[in-house]
N, C-alpha and C. Protein backbone atom coordinates (compact mmCIF):
# COMPACT_ATOMS: atom_id res chain seq x y z
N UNK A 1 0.84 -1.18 0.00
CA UNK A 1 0.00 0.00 0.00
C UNK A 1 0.89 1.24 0.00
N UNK A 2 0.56 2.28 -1.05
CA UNK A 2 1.47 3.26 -1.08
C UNK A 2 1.76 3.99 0.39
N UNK A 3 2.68 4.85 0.60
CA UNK A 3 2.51 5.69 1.82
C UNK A 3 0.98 6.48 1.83
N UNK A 4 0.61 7.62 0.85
CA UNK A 4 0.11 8.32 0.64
C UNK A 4 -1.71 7.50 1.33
N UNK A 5 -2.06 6.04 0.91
CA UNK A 5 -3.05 5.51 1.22
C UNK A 5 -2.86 5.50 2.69
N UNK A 6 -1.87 5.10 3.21
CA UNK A 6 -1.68 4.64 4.38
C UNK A 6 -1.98 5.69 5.61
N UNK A 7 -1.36 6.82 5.17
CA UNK A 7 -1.81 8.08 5.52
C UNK A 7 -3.09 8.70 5.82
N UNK A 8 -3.91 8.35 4.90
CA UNK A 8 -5.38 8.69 4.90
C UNK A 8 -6.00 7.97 5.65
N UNK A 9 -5.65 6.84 5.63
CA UNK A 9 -6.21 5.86 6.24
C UNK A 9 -6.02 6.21 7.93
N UNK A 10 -4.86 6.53 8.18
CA UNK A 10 -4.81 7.03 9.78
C UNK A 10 -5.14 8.21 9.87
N UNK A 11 -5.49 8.88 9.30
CA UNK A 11 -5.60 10.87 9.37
C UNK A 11 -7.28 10.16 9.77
N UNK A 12 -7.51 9.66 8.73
CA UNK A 12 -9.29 9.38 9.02
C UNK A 12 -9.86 8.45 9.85
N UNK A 13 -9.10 7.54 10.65
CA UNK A 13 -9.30 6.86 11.77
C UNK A 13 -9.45 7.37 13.11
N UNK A 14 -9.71 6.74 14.26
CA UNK A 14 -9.86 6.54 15.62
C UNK A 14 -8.21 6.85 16.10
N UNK A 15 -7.95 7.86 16.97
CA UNK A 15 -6.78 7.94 17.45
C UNK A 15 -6.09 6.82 18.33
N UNK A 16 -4.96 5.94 17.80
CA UNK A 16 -4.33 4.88 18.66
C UNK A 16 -3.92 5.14 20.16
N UNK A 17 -3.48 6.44 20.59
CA UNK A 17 -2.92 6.81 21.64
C UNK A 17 -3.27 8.10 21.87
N UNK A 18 -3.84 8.26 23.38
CA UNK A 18 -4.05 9.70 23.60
C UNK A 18 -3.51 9.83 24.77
N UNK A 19 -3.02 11.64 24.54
CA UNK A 19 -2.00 12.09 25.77
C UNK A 19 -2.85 12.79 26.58
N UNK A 20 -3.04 12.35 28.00
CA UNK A 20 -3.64 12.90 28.77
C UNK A 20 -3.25 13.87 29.65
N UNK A 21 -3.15 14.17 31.23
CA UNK A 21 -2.95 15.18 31.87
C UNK A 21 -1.50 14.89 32.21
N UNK A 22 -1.62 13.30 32.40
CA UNK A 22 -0.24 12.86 33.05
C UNK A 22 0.92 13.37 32.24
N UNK A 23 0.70 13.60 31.03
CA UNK A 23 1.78 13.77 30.07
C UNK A 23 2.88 12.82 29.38
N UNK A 24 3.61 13.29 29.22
CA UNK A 24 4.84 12.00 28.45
C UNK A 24 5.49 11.32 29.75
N UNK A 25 4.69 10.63 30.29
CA UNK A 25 5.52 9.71 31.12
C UNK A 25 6.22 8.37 30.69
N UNK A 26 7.05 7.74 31.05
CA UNK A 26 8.00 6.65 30.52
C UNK A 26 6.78 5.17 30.44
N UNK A 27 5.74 5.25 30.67
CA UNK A 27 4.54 4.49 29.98
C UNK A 27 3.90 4.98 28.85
N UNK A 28 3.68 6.12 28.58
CA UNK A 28 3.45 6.83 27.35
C UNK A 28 4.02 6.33 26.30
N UNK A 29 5.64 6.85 26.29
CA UNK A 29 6.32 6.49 25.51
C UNK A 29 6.50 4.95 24.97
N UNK A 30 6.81 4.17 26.11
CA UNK A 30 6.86 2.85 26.03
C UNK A 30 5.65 2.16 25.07
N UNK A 31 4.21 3.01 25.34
CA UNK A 31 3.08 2.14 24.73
C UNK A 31 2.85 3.29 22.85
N UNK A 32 3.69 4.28 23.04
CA UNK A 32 3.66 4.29 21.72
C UNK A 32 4.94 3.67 20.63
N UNK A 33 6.02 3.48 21.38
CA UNK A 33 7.25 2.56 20.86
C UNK A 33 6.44 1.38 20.81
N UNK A 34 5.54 0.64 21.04
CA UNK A 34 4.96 -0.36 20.88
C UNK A 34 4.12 -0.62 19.59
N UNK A 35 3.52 0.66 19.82
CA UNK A 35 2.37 1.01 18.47
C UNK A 35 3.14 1.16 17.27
N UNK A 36 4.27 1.86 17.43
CA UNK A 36 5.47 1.89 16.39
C UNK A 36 5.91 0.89 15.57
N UNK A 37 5.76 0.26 16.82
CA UNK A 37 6.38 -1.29 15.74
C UNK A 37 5.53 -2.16 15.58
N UNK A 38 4.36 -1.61 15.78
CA UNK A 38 3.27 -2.50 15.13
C UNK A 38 2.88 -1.84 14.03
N UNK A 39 2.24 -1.04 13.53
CA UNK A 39 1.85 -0.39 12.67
C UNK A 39 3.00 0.72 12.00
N UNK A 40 3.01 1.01 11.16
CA UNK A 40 3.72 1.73 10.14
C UNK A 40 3.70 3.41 10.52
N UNK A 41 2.21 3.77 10.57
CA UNK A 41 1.95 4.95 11.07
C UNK A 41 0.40 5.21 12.46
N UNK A 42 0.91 5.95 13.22
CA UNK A 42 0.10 6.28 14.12
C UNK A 42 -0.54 7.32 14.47
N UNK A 43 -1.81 7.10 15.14
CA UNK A 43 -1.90 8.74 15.40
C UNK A 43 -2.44 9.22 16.77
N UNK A 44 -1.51 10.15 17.48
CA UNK A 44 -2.05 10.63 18.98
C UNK A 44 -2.29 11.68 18.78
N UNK A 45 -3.76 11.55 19.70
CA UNK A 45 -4.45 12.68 19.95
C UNK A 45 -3.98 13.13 21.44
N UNK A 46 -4.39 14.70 21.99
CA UNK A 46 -3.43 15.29 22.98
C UNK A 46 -4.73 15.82 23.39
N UNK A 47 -5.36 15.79 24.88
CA UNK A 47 -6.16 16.24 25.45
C UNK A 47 -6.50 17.88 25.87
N UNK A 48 -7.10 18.44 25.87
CA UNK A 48 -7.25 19.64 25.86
C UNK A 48 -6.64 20.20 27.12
N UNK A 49 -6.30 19.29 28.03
CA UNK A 49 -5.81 19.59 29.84
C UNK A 49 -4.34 19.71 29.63
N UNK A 50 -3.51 18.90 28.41
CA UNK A 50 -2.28 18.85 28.45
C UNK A 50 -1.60 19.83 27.30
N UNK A 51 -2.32 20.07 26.22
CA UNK A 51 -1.98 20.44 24.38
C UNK A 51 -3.00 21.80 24.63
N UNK A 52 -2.23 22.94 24.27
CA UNK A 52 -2.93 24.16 23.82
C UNK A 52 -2.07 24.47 21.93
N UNK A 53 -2.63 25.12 21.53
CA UNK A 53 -2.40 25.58 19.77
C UNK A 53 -0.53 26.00 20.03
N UNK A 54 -0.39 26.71 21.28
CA UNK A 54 0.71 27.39 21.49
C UNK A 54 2.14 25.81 21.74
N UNK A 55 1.99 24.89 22.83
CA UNK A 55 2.70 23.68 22.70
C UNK A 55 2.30 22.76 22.08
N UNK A 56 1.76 22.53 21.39
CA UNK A 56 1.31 21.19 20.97
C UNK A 56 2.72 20.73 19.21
N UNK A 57 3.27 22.10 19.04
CA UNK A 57 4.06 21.27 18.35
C UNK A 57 5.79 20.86 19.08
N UNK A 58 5.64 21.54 20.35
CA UNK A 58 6.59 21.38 20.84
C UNK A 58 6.41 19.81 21.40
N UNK A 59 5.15 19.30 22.24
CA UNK A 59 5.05 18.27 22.09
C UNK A 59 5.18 17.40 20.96
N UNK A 60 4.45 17.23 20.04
CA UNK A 60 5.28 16.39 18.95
C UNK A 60 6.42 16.17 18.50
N UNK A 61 7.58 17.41 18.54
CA UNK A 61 8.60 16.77 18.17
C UNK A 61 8.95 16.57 19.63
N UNK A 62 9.17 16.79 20.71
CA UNK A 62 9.51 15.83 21.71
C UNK A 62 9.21 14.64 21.87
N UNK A 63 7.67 13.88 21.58
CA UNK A 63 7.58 12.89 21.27
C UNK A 63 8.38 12.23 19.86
N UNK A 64 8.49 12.75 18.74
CA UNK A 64 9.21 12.34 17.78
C UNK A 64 10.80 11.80 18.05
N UNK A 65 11.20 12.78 19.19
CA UNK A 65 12.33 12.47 19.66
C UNK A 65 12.51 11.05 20.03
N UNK A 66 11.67 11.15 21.58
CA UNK A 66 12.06 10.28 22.44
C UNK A 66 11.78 8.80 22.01
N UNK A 67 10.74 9.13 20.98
CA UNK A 67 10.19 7.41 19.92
C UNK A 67 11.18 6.97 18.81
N UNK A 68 11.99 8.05 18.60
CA UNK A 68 13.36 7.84 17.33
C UNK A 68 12.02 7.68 16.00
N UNK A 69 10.92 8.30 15.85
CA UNK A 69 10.30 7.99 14.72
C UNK A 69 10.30 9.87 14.10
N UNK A 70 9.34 9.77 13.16
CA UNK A 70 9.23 11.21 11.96
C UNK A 70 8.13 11.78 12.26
N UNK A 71 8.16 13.14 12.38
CA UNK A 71 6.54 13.72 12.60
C UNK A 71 6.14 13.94 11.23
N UNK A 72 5.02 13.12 10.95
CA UNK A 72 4.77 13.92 9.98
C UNK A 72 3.26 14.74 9.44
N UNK A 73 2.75 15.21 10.29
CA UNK A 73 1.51 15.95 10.28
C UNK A 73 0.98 16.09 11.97
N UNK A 74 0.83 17.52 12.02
CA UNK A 74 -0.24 17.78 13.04
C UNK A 74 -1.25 18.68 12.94
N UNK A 75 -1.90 18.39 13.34
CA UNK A 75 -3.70 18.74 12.67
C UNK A 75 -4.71 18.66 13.68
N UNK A 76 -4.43 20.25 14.26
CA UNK A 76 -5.08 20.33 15.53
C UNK A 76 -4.13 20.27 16.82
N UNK A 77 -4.97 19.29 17.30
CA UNK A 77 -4.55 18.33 18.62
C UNK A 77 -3.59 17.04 18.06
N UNK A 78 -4.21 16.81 17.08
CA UNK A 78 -3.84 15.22 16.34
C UNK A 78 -2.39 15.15 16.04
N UNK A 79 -1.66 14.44 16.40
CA UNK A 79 -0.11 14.25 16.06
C UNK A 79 -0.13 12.92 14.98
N UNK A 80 0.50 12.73 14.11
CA UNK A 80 0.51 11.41 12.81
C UNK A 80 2.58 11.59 13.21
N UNK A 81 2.65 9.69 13.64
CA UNK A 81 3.85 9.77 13.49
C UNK A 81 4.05 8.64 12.77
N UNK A 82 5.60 8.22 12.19
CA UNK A 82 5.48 7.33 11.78
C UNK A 82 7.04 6.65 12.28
N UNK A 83 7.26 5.37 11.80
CA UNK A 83 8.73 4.93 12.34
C UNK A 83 9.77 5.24 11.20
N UNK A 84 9.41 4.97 9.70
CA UNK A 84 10.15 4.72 8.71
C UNK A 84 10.65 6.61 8.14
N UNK A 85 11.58 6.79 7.54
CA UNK A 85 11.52 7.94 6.76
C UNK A 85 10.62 7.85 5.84
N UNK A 86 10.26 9.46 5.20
CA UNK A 86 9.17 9.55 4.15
C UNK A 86 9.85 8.80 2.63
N UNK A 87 11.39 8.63 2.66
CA UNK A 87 11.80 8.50 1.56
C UNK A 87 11.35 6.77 1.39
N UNK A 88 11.41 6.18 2.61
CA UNK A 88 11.11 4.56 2.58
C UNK A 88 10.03 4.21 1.80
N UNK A 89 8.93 4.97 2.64
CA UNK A 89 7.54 4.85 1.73
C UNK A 89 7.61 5.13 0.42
N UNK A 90 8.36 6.05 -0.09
CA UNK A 90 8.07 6.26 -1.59
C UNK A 90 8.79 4.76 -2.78
């Protein structure tokens, strides 16, 4: 399946992981390094208690960090990460 399908397919789905008040705690991370290597691409949603318009991209790439994966879209609240580079998919 191209990247580009794969994409849509999670932009238009049910969010796999959502960040709550607790924040990026070392279970967070752990259960999206999990999701990582299950699926290709993911997508966390960020609760309105933790994510305002002003951090929410600082959160993502901190999460991008600490998962060693690619941000590649945020949309809103919604973070889309993935494990592979964009060049893999193509």
């Amino acid at each position: 399946m191209p990247y580009s399908e794969d994409f849509k397919k999670v932009l238009l789905a049910d969010p796999d992981a959502i960040l709550g008040k607790k924040g990026l705690t070392d279970d967070f991370i752990n259960h999206i390094l999990k999701l990582l290597k299950r699926h290709k691409i993911i997508k966390i949603k960020a609760l309105r208690s933790i994510a305002t318009r002003a951090n929410i991209n600082k959160l993502a790439i901190e999460i991008s960090k600490l998962t060693a994966s690619h941000l590649l879209d945020i949309r809103g609240k919604s973070i889309i990460l993935t494990k592979y580079s964009i060049e893999k998919f193509n």
